[in-house]
N, C-alpha and C. Protein backbone atom coordinates (compact mmCIF):
# COMPACT_ATOMS: atom_id res chain seq x y z
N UNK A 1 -47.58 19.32 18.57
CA UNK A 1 -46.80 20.01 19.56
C UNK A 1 -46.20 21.27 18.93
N UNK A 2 -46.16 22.26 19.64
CA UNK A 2 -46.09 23.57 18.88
C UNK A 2 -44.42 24.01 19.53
N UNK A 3 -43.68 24.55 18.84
CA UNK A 3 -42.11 24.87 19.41
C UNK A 3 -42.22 26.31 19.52
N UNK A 4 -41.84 26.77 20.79
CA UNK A 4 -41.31 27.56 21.25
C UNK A 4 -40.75 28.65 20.13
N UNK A 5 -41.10 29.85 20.09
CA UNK A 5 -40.26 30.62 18.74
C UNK A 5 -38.71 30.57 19.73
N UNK A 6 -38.67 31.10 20.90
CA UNK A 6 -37.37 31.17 21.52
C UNK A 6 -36.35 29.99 21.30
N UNK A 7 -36.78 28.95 21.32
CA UNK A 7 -36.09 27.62 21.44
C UNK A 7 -35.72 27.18 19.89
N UNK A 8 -36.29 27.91 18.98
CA UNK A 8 -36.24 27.44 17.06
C UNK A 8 -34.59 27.50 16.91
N UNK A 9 -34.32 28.61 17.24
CA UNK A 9 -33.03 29.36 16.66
C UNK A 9 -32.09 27.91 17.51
N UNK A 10 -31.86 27.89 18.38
CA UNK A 10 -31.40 26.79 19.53
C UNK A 10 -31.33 25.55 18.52
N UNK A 11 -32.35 25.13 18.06
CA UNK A 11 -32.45 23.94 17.55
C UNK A 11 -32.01 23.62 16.12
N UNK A 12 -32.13 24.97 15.20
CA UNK A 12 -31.23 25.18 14.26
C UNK A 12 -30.26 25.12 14.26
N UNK A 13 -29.62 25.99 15.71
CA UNK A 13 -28.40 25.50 15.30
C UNK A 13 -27.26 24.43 16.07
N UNK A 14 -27.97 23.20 16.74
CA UNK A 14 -27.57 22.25 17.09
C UNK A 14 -27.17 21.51 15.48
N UNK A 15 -28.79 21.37 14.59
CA UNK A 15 -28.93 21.06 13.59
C UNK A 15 -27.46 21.17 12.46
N UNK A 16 -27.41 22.47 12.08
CA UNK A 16 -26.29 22.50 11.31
C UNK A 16 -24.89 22.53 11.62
N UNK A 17 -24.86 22.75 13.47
CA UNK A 17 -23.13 22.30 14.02
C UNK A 17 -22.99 21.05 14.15
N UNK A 18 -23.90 20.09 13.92
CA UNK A 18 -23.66 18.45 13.74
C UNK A 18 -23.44 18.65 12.22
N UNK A 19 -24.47 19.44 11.31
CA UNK A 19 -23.95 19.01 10.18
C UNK A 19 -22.38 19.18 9.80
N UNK A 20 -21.82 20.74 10.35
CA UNK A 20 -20.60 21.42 10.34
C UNK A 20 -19.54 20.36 10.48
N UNK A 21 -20.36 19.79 11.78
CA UNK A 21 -19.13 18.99 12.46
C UNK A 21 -18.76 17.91 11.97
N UNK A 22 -19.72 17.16 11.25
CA UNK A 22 -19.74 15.73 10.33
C UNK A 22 -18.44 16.45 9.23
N UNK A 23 -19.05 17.40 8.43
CA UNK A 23 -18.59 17.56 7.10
C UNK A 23 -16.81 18.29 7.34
N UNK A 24 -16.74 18.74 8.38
CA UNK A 24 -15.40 19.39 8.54
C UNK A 24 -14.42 18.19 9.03
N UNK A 25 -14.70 17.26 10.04
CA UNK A 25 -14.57 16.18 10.45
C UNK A 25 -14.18 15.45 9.31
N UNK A 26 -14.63 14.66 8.39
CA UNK A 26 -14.58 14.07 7.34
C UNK A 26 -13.74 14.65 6.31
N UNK A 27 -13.49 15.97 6.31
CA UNK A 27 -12.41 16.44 5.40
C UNK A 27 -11.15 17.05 5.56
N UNK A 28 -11.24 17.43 6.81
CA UNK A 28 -10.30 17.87 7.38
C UNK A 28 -9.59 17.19 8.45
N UNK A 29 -10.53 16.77 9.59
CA UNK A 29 -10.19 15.97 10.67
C UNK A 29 -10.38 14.85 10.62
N UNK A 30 -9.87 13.94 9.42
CA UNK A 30 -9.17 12.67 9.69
C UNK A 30 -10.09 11.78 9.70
N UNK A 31 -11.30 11.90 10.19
CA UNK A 31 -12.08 10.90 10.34
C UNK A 31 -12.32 9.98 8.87
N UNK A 32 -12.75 8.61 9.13
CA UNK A 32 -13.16 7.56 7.94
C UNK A 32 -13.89 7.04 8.80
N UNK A 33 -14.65 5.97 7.19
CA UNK A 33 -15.63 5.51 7.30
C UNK A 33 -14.77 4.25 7.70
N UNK A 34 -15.86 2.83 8.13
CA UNK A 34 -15.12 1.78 8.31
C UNK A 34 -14.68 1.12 7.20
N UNK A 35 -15.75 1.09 6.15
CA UNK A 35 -14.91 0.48 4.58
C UNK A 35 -13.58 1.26 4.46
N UNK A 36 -13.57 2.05 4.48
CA UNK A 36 -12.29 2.82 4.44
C UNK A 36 -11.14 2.54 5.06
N UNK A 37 -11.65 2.28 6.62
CA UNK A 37 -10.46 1.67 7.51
C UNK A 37 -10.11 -0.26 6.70
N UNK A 38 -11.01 -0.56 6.38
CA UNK A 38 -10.99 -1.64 6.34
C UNK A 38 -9.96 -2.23 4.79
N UNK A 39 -9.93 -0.66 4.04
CA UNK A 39 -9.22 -1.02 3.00
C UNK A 39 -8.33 -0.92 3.24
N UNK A 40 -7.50 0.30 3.93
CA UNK A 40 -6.56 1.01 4.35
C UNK A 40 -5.56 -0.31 5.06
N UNK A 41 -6.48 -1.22 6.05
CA UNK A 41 -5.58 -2.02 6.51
C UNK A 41 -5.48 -3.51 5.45
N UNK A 42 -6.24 -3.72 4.65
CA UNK A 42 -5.61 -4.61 3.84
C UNK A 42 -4.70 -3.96 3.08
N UNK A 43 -4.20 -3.07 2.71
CA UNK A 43 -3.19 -2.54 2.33
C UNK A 43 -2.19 -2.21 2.93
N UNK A 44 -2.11 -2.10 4.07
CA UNK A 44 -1.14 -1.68 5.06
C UNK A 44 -0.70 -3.50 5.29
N UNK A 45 -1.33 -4.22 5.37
CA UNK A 45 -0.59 -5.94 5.53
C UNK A 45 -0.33 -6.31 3.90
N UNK A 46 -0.97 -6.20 3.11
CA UNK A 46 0.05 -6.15 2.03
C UNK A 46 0.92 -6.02 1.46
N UNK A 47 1.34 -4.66 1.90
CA UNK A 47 2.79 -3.72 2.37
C UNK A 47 3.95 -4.43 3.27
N UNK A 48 3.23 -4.94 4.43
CA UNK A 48 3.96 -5.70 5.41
C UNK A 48 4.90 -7.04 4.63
N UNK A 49 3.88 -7.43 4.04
CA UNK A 49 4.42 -8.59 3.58
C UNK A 49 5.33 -8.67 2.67
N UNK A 50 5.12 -7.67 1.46
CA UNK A 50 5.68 -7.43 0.42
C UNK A 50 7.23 -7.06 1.18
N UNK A 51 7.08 -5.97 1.89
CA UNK A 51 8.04 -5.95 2.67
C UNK A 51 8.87 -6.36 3.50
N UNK A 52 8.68 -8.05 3.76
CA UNK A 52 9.27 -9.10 4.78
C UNK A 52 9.73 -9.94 3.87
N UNK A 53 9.19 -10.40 2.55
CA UNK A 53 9.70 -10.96 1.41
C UNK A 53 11.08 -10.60 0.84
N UNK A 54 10.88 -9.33 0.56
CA UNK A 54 11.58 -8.91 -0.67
C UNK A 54 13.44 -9.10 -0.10
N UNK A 55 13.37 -8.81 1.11
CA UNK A 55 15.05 -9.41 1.95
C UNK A 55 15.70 -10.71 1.45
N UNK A 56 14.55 -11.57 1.57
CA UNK A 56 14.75 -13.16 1.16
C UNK A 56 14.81 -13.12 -0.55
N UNK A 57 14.11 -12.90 -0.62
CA UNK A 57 14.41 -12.53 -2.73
C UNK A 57 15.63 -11.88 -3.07
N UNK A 58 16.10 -10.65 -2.29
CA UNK A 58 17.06 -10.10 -2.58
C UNK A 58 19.30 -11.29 -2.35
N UNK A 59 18.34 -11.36 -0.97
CA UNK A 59 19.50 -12.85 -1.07
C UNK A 59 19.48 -13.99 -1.63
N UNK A 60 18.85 -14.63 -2.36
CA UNK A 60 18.43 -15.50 -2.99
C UNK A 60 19.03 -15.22 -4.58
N UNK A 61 18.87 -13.41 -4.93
CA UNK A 61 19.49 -13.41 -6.46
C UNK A 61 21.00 -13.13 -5.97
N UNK A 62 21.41 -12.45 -4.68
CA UNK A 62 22.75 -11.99 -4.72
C UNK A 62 24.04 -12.89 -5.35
N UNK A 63 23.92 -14.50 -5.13
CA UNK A 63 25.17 -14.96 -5.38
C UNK A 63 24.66 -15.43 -6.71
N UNK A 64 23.77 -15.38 -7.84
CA UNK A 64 23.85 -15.36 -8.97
C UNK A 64 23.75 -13.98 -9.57
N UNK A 65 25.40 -13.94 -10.04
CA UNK A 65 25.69 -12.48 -10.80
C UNK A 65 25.11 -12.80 -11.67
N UNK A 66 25.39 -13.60 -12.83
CA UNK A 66 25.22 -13.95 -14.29
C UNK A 66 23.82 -13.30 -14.46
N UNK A 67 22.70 -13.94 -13.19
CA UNK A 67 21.31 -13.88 -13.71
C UNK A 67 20.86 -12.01 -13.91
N UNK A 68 21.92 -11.41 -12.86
CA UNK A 68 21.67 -10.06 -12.04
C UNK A 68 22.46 -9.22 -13.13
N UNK A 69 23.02 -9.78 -13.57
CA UNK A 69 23.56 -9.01 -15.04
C UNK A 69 22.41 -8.70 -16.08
N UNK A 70 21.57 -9.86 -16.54
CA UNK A 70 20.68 -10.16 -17.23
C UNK A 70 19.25 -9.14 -16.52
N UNK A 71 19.27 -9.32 -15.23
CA UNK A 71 18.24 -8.19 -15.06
C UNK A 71 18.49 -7.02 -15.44
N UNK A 72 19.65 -6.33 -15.28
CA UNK A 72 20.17 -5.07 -15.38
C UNK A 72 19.79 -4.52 -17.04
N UNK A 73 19.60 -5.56 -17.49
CA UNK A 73 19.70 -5.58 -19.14
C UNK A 73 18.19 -5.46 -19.38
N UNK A 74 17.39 -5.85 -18.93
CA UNK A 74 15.68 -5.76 -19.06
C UNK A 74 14.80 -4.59 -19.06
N UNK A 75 14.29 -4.60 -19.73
CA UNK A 75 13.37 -3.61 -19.50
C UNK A 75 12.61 -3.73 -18.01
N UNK A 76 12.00 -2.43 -17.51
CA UNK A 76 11.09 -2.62 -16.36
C UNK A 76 10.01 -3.57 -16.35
N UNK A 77 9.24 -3.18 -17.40
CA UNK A 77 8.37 -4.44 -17.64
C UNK A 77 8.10 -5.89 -17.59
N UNK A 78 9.27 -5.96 -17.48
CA UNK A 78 9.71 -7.38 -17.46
C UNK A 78 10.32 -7.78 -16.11
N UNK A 79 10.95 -7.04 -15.69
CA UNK A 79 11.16 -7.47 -14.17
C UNK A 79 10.25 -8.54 -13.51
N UNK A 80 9.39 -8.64 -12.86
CA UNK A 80 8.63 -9.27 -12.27
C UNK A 80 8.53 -10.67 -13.10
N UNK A 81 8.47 -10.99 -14.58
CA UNK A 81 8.70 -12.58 -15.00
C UNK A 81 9.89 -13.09 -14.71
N UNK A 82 11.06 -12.18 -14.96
CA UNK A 82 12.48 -12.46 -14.69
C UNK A 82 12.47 -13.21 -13.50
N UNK A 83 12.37 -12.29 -12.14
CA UNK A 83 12.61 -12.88 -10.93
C UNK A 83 11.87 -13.77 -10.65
N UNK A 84 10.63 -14.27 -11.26
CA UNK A 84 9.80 -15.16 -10.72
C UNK A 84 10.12 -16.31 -11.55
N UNK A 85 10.40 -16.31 -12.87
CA UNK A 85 11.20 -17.14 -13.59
C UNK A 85 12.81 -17.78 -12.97
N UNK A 86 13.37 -16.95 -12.33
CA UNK A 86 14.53 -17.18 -11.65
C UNK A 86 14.35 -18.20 -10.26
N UNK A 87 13.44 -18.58 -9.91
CA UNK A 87 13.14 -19.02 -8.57
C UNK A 87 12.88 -18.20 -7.24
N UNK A 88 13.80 -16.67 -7.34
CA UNK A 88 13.82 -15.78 -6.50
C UNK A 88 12.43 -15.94 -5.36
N UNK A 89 11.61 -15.97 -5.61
CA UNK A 89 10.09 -15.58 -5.03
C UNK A 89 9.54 -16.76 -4.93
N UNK A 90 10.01 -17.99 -5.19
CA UNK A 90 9.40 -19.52 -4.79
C UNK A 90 8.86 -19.30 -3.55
N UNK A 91 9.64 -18.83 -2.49
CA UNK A 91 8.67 -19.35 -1.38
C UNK A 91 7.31 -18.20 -0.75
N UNK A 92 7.44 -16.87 -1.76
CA UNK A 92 6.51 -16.34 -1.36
C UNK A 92 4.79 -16.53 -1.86
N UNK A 93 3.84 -16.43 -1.06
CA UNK A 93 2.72 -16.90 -1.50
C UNK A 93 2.25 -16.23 -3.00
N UNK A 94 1.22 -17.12 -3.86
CA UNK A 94 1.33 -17.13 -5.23
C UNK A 94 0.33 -15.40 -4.97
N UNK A 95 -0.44 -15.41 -4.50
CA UNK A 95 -1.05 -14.00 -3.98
C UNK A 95 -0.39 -12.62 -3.74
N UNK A 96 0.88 -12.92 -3.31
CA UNK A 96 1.88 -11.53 -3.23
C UNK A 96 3.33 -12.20 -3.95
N UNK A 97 3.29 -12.93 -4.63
CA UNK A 97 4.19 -13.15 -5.50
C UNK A 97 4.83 -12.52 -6.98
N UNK A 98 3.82 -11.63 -7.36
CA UNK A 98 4.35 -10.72 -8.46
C UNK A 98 4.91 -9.14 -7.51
N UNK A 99 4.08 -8.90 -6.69
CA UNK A 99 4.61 -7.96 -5.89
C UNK A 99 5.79 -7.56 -5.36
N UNK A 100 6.28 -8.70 -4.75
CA UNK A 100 7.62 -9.24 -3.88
C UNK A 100 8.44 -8.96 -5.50
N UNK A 101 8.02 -9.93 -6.45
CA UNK A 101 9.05 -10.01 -7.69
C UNK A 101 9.79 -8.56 -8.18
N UNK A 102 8.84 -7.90 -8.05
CA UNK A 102 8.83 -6.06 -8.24
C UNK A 102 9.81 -5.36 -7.61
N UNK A 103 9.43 -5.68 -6.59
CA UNK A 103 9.68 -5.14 -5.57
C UNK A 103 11.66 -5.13 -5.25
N UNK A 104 11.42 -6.94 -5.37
CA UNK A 104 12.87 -7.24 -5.22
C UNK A 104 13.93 -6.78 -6.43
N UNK A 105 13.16 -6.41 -7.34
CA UNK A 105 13.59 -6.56 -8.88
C UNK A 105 13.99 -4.88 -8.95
N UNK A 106 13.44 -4.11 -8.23
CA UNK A 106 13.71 -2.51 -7.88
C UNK A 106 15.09 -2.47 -7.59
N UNK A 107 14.85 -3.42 -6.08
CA UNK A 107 15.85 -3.14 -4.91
C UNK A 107 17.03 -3.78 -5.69
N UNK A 108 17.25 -4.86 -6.69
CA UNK A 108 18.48 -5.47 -6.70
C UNK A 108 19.08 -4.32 -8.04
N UNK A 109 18.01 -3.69 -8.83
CA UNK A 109 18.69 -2.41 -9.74
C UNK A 109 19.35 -1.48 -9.20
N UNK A 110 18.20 -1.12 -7.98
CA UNK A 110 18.81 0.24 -6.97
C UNK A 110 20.15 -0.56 -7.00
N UNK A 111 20.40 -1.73 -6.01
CA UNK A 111 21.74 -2.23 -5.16
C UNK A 111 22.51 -1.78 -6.55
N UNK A 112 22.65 -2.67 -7.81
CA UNK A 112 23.42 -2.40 -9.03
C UNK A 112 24.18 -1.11 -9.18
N UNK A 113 23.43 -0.34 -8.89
CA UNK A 113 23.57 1.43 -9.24
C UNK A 113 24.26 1.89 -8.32
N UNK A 114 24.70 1.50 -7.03
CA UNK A 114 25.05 2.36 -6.15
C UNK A 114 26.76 1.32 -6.19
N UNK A 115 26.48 0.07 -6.19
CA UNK A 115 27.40 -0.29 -5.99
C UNK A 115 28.75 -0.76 -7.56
């Protein structure tokens, strides 16, 4: 089948405004792939959780000063055995349980510092 010389140019450039549109799309306009979405939201409920925890951890160390003294005294590094050593994070799952520990172990330094 033989193409049209008139119709070439036409078809070229359908050709490279899909390509345009893919590649501008993808870098500029937001678009993802689905692995992408798909990471994005296990991370985004990760977040969630870490974030619904760390309230309950935080009340859990409040009425032991003694221990919250002893954090204050730690290196960062160590945070996360502390609180999980402390009981703080017992009831959060063993899967987001160093997280929460972190997390809470931030928030009860921040609280320290301000107050």
């Amino acid at each position: 089948m033989k193409i049209p010389e008139s119709v070439k140019p036409a078809i070229w450039g359908m050709v490279c405004g899909g390509i345009a549109t893919m590649v501008i799309g993808f870098s500029w306009g937001g678009w993802i792939t689905t692995g992408t979405a798909g990471q994005m939201e296990k991370a985004s409920a990760k977040d969630a959780v870490i974030l619904a925890f760390t309230p309950l951890c935080v009340a859990q160390a409040e009425p032991q000063l003694d221990k919250l003294a002893e954090l204050k005294e730690l290196s960062s590094w160590k945070y996360n055995d502390f609180v999980a050593e402390a009981g703080w994070v017992d009831n959060v799952s063993e899967q987001y349980r160093s997280d929460v520990a972190g997390v809470c172990a931030s928030t009860l330094i921040e609280g320290m510092k301000v107050g």
